[in-house]
PDB file of N, CA and C in Angstrom:
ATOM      1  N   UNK A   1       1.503  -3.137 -30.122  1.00  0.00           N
ATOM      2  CA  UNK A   1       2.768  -2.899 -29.482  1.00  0.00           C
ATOM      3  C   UNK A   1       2.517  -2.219 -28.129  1.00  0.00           C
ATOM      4  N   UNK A   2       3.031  -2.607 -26.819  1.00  0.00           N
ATOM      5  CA  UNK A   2       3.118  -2.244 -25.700  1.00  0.00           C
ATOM      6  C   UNK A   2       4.200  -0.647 -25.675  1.00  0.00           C
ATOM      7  N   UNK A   3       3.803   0.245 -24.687  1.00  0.00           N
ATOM      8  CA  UNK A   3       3.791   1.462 -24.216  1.00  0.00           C
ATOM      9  C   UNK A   3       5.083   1.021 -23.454  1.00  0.00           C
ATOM     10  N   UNK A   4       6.374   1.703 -23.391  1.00  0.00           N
ATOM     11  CA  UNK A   4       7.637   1.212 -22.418  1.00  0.00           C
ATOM     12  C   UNK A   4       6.835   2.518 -20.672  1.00  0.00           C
ATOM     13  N   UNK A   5       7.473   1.491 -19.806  1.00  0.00           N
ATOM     14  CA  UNK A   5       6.968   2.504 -18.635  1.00  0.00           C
ATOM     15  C   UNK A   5       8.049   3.069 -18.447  1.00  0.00           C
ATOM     16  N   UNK A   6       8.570   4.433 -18.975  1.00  0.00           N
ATOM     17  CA  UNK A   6       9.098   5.231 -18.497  1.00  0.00           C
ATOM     18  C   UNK A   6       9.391   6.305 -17.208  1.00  0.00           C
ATOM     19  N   UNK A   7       8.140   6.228 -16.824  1.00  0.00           N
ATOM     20  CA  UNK A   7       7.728   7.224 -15.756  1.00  0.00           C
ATOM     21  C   UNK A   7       6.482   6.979 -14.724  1.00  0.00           C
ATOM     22  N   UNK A   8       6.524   7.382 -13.713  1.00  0.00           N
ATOM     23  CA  UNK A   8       5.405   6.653 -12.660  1.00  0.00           C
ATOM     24  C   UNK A   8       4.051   6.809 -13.330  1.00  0.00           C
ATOM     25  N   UNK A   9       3.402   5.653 -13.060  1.00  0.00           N
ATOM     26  CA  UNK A   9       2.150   5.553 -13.443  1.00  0.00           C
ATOM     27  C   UNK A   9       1.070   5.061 -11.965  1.00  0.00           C
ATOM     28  N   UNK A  10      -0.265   6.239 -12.313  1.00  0.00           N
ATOM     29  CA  UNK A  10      -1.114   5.901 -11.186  1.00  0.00           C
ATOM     30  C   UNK A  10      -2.256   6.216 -10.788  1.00  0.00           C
ATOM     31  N   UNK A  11      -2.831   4.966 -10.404  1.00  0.00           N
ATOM     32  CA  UNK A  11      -4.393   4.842 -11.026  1.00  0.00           C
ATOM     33  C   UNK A  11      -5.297   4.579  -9.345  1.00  0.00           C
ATOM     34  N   UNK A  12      -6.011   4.795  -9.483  1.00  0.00           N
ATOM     35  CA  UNK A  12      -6.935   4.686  -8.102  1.00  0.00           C
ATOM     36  C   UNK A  12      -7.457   2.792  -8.779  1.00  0.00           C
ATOM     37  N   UNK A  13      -7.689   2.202  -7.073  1.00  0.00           N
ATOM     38  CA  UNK A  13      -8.194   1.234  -7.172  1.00  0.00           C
ATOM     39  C   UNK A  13      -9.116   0.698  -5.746  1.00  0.00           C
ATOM     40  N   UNK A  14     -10.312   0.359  -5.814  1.00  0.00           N
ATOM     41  CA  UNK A  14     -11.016  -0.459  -4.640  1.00  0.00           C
ATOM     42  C   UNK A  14     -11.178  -1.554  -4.370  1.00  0.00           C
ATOM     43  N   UNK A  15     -10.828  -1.981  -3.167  1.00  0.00           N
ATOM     44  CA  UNK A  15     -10.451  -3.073  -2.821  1.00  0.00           C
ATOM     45  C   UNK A  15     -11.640  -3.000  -1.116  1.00  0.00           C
ATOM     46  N   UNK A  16     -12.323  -3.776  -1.235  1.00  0.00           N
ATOM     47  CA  UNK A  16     -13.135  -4.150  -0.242  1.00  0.00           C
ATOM     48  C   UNK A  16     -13.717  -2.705   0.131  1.00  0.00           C
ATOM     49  N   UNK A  17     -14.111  -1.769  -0.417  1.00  0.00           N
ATOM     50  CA  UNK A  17     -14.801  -0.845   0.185  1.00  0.00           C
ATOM     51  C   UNK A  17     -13.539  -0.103   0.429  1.00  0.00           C
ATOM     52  N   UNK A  18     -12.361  -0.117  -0.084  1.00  0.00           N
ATOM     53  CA  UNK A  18     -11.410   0.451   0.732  1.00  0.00           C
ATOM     54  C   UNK A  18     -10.661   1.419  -0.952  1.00  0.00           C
ATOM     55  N   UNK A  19     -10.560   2.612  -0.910  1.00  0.00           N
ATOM     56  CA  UNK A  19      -9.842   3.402  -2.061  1.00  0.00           C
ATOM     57  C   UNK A  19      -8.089   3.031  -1.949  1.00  0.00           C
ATOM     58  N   UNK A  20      -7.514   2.958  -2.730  1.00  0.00           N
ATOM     59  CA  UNK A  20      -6.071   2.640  -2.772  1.00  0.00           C
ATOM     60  C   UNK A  20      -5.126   3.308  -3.950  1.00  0.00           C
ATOM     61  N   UNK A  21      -4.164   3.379  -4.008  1.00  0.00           N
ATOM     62  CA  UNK A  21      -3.626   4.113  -5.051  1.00  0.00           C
ATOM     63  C   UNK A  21      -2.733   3.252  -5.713  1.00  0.00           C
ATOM     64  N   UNK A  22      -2.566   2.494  -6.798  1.00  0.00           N
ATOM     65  CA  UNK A  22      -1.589   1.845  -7.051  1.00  0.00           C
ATOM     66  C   UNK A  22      -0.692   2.487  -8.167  1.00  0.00           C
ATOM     67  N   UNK A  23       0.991   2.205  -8.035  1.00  0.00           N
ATOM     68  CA  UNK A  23       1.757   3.117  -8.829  1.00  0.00           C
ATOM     69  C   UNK A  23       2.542   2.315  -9.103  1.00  0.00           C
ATOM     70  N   UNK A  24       2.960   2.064 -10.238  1.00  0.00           N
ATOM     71  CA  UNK A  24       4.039   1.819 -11.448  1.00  0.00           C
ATOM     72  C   UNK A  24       4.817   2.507 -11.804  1.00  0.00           C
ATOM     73  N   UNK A  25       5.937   2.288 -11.503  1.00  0.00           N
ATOM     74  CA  UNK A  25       7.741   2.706 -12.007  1.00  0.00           C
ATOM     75  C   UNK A  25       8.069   1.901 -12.560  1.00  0.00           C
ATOM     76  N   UNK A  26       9.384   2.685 -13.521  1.00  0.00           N
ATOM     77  CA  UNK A  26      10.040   1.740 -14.173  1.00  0.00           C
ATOM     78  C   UNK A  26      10.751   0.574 -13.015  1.00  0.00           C
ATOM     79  N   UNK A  27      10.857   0.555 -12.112  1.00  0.00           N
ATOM     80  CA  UNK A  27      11.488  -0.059 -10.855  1.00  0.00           C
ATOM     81  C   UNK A  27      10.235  -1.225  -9.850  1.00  0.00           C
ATOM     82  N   UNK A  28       9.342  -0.510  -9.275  1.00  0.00           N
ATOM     83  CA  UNK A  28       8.904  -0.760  -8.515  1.00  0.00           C
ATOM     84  C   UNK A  28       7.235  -0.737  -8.634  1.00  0.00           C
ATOM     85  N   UNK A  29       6.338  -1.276  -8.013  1.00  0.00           N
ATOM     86  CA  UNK A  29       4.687  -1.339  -8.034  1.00  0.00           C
ATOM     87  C   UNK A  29       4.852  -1.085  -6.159  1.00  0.00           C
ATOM     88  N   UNK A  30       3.706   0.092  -6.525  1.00  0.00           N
ATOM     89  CA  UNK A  30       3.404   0.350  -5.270  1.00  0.00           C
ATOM     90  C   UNK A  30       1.862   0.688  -4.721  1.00  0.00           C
ATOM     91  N   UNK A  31       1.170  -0.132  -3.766  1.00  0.00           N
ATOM     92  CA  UNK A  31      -0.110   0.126  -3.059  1.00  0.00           C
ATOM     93  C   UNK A  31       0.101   0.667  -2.256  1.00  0.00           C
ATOM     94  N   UNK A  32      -1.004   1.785  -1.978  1.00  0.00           N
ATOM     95  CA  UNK A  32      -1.299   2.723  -0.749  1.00  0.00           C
ATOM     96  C   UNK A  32      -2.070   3.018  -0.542  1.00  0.00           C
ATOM     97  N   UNK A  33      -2.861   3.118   0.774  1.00  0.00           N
ATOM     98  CA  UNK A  33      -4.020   3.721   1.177  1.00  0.00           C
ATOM     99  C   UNK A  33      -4.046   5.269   0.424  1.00  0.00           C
ATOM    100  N   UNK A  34      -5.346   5.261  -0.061  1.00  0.00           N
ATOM    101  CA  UNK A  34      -5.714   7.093  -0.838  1.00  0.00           C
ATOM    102  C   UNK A  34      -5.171   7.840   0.532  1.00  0.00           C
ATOM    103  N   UNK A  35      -4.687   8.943   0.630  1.00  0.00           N
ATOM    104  CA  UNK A  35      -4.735   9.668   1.397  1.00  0.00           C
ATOM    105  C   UNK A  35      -3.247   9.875   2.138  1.00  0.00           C
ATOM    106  N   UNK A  36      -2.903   8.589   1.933  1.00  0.00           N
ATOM    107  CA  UNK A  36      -1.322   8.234   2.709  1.00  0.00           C
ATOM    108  C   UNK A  36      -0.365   8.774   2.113  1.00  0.00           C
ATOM    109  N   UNK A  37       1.132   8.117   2.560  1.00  0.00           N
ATOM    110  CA  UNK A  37       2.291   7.884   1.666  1.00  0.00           C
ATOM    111  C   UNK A  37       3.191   6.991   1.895  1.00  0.00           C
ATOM    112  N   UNK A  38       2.345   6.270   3.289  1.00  0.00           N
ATOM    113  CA  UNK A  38       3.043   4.800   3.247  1.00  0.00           C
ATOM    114  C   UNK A  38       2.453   3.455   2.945  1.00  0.00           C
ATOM    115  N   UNK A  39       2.960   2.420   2.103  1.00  0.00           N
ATOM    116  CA  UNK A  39       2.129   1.824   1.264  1.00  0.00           C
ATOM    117  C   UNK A  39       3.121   0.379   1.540  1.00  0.00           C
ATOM    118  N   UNK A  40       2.804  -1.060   0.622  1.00  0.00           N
ATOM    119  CA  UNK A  40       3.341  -2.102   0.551  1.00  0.00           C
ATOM    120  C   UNK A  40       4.318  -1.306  -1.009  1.00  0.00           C
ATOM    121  N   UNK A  41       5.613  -1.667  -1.066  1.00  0.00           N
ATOM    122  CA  UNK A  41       6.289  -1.176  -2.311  1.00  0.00           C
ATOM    123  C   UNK A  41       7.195  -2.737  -3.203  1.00  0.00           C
ATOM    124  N   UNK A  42       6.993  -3.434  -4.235  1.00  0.00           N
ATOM    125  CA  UNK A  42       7.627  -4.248  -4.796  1.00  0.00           C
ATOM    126  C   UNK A  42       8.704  -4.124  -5.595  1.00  0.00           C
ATOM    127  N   UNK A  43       9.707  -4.742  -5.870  1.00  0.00           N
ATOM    128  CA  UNK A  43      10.600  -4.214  -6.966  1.00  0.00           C
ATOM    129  C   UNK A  43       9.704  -5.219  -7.929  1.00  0.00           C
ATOM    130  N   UNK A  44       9.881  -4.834  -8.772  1.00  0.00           N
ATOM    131  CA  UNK A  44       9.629  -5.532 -10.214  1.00  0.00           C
ATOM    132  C   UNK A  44      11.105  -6.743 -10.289  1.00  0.00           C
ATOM    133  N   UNK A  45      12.194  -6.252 -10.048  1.00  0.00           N
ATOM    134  CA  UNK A  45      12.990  -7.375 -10.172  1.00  0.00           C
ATOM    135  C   UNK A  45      13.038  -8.755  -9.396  1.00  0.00           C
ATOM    136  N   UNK A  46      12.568  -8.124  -8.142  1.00  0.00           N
ATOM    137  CA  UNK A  46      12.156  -9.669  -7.090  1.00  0.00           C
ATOM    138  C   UNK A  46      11.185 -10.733  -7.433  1.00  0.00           C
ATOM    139  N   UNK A  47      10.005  -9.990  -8.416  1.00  0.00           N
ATOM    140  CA  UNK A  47       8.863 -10.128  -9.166  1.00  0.00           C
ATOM    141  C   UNK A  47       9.516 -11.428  -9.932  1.00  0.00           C
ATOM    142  N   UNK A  48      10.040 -10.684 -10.776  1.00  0.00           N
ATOM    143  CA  UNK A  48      10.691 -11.814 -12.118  1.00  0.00           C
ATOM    144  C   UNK A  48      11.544 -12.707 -11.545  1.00  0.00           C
ATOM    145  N   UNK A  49      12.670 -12.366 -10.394  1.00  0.00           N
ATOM    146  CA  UNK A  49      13.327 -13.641 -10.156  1.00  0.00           C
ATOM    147  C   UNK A  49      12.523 -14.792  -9.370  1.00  0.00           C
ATOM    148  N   UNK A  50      11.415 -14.068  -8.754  1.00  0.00           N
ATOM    149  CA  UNK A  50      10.720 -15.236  -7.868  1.00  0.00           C
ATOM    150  C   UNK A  50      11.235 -15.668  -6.777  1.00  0.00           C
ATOM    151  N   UNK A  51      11.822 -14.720  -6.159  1.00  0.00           N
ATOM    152  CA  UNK A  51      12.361 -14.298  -4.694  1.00  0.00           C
ATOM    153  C   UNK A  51      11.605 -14.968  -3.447  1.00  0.00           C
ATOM    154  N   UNK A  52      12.322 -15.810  -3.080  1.00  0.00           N
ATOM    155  CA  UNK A  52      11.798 -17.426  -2.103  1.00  0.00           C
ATOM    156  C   UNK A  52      11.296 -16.090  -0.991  1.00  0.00           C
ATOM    157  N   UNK A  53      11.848 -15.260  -0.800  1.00  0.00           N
ATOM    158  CA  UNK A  53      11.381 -14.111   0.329  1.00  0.00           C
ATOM    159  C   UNK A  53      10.220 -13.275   0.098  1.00  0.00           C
ATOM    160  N   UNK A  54       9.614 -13.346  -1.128  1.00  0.00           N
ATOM    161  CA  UNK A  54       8.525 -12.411  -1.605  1.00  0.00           C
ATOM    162  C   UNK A  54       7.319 -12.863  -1.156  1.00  0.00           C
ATOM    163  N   UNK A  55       6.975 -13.603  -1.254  1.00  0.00           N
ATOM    164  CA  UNK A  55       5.557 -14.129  -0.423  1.00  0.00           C
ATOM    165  C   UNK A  55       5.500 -13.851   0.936  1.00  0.00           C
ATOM    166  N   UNK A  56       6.577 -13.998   2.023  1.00  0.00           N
ATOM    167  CA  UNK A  56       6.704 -14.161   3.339  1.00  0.00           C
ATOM    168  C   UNK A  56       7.006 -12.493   3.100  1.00  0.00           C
ATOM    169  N   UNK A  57       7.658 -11.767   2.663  1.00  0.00           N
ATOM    170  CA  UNK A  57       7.780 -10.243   2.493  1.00  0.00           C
ATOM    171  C   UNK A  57       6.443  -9.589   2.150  1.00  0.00           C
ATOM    172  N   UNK A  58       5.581  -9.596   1.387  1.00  0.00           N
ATOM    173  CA  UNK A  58       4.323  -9.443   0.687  1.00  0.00           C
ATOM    174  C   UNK A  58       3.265  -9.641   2.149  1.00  0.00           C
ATOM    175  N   UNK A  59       3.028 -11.206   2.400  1.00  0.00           N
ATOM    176  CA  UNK A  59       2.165 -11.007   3.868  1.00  0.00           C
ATOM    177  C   UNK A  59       2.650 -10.169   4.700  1.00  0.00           C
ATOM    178  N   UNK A  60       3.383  -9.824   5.084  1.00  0.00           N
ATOM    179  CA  UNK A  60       3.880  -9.132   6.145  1.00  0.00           C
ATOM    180  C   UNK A  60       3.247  -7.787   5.903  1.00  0.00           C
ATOM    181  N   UNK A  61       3.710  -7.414   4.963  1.00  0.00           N
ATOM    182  CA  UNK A  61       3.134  -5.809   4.511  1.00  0.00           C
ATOM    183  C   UNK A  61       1.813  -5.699   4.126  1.00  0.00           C
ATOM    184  N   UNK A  62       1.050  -6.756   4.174  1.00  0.00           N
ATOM    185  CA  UNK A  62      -0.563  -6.670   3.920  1.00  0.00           C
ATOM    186  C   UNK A  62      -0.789  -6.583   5.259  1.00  0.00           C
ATOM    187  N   UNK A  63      -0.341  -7.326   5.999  1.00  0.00           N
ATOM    188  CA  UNK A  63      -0.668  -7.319   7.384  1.00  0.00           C
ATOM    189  C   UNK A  63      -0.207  -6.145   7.670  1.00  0.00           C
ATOM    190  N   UNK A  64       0.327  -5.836   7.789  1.00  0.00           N
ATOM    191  CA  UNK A  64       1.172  -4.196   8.475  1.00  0.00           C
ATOM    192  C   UNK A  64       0.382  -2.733   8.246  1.00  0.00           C
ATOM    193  N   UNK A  65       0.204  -3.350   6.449  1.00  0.00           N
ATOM    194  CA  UNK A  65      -0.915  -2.154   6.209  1.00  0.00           C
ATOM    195  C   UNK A  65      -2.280  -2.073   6.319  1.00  0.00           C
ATOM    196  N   UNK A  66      -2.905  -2.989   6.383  1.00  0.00           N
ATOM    197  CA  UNK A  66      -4.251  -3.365   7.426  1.00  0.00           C
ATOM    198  C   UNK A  66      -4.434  -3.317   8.516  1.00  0.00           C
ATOM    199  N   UNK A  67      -3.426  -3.754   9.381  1.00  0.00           N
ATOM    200  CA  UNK A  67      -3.130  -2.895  10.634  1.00  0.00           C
ATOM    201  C   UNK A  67      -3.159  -1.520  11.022  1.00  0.00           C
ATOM    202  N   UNK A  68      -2.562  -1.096  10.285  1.00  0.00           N
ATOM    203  CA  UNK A  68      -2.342   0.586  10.699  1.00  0.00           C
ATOM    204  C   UNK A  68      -3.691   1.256   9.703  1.00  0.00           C
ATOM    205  N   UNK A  69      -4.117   0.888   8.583  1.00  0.00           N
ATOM    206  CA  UNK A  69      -5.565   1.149   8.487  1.00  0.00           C
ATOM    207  C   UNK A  69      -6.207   1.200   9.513  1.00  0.00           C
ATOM    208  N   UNK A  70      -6.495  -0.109  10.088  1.00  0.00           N
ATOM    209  CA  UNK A  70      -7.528  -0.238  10.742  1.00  0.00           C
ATOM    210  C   UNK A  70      -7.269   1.066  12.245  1.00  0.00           C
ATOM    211  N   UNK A  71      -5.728   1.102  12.783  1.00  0.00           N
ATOM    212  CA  UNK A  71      -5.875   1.660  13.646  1.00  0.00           C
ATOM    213  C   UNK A  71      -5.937   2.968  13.320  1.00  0.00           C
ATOM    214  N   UNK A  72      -5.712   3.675  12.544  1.00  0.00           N
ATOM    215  CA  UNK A  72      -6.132   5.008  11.570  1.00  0.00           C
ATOM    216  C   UNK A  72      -7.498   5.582  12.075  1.00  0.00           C
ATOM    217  N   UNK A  73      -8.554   4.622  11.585  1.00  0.00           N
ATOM    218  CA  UNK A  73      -9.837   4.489  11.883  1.00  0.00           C
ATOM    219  C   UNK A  73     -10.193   4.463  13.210  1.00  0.00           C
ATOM    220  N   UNK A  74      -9.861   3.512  14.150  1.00  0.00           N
ATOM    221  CA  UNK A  74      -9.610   3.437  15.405  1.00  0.00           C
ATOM    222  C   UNK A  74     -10.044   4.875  15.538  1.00  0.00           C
ATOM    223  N   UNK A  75      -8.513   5.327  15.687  1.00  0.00           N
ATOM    224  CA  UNK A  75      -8.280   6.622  16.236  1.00  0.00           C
ATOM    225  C   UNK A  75      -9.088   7.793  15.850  1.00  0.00           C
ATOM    226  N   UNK A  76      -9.716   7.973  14.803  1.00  0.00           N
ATOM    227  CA  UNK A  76     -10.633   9.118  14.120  1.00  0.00           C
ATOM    228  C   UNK A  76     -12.127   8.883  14.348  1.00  0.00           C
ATOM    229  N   UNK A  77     -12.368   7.394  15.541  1.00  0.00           N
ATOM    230  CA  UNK A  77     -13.678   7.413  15.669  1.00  0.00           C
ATOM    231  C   UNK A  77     -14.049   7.705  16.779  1.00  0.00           C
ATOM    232  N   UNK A  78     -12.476   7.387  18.187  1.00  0.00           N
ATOM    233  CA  UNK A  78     -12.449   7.223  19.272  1.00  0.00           C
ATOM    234  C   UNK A  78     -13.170   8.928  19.733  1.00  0.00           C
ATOM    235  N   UNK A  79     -14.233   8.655  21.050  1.00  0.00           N
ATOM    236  CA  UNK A  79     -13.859  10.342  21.012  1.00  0.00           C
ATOM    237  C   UNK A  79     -12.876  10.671  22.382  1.00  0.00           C
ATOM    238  N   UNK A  80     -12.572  12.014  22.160  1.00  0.00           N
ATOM    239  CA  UNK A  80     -11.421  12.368  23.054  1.00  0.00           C
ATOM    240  C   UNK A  80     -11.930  12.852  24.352  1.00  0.00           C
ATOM    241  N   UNK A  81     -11.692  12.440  25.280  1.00  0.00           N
ATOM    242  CA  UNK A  81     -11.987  13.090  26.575  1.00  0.00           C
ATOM    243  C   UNK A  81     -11.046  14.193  27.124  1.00  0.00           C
ATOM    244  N   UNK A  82     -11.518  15.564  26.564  1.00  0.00           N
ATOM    245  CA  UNK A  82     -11.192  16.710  26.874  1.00  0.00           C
ATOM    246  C   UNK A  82     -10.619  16.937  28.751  1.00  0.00           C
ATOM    247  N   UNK A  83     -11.250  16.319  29.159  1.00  0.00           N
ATOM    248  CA  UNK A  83     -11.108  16.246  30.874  1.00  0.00           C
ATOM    249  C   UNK A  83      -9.232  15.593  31.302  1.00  0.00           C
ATOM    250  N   UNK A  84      -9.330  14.336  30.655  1.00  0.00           N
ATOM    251  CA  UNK A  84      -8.044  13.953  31.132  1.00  0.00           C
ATOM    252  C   UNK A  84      -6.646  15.073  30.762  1.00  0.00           C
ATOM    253  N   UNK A  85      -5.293  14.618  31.613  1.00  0.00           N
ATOM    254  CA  UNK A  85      -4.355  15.800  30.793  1.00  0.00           C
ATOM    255  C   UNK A  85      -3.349  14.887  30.506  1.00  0.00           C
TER     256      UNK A  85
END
């Protein structure tokens, strides 16, 4: 017999060298970069109806959040030139 999800559930996961946090509600599944708090977020109900918008919604937010990863990184490698103002 299956466990009802009552309450958020959340588990670390790696994905290409990359740490992520994925979380389960009774509502919603949500990925996020470790460290963050902005992530790709699904309803579970769009899930089951098979929402003609979920795929084209879904890329978007992989893209969006690979993006701003990457520029995350960017920015924490760049070094700063103390000189300019």
């Amino acid at each position: 017999m299956a466990t009802l999800l009552d309450k958020p559930l959340k588990r670390e996961l790696r994905i290409g060298g990359r740490s992520y946090i994925v979380t389960m509600s009774p509502l919603t599944l949500k990925l996020t970069p470790k460290g963050k708090r902005k992530g790709m977020e699904l309803q579970w109900e769009a899930l089951v109806n098979g929402d003609a918008a979920l795929p084209v919604a879904l890329n978007a937010s992989v893209g969006r959040l690979t993006a701003d990863h990457v520029r995350a990184e960017l920015r924490t490698k760049q070094p700063r030139d103390r000189n300019s103002s």
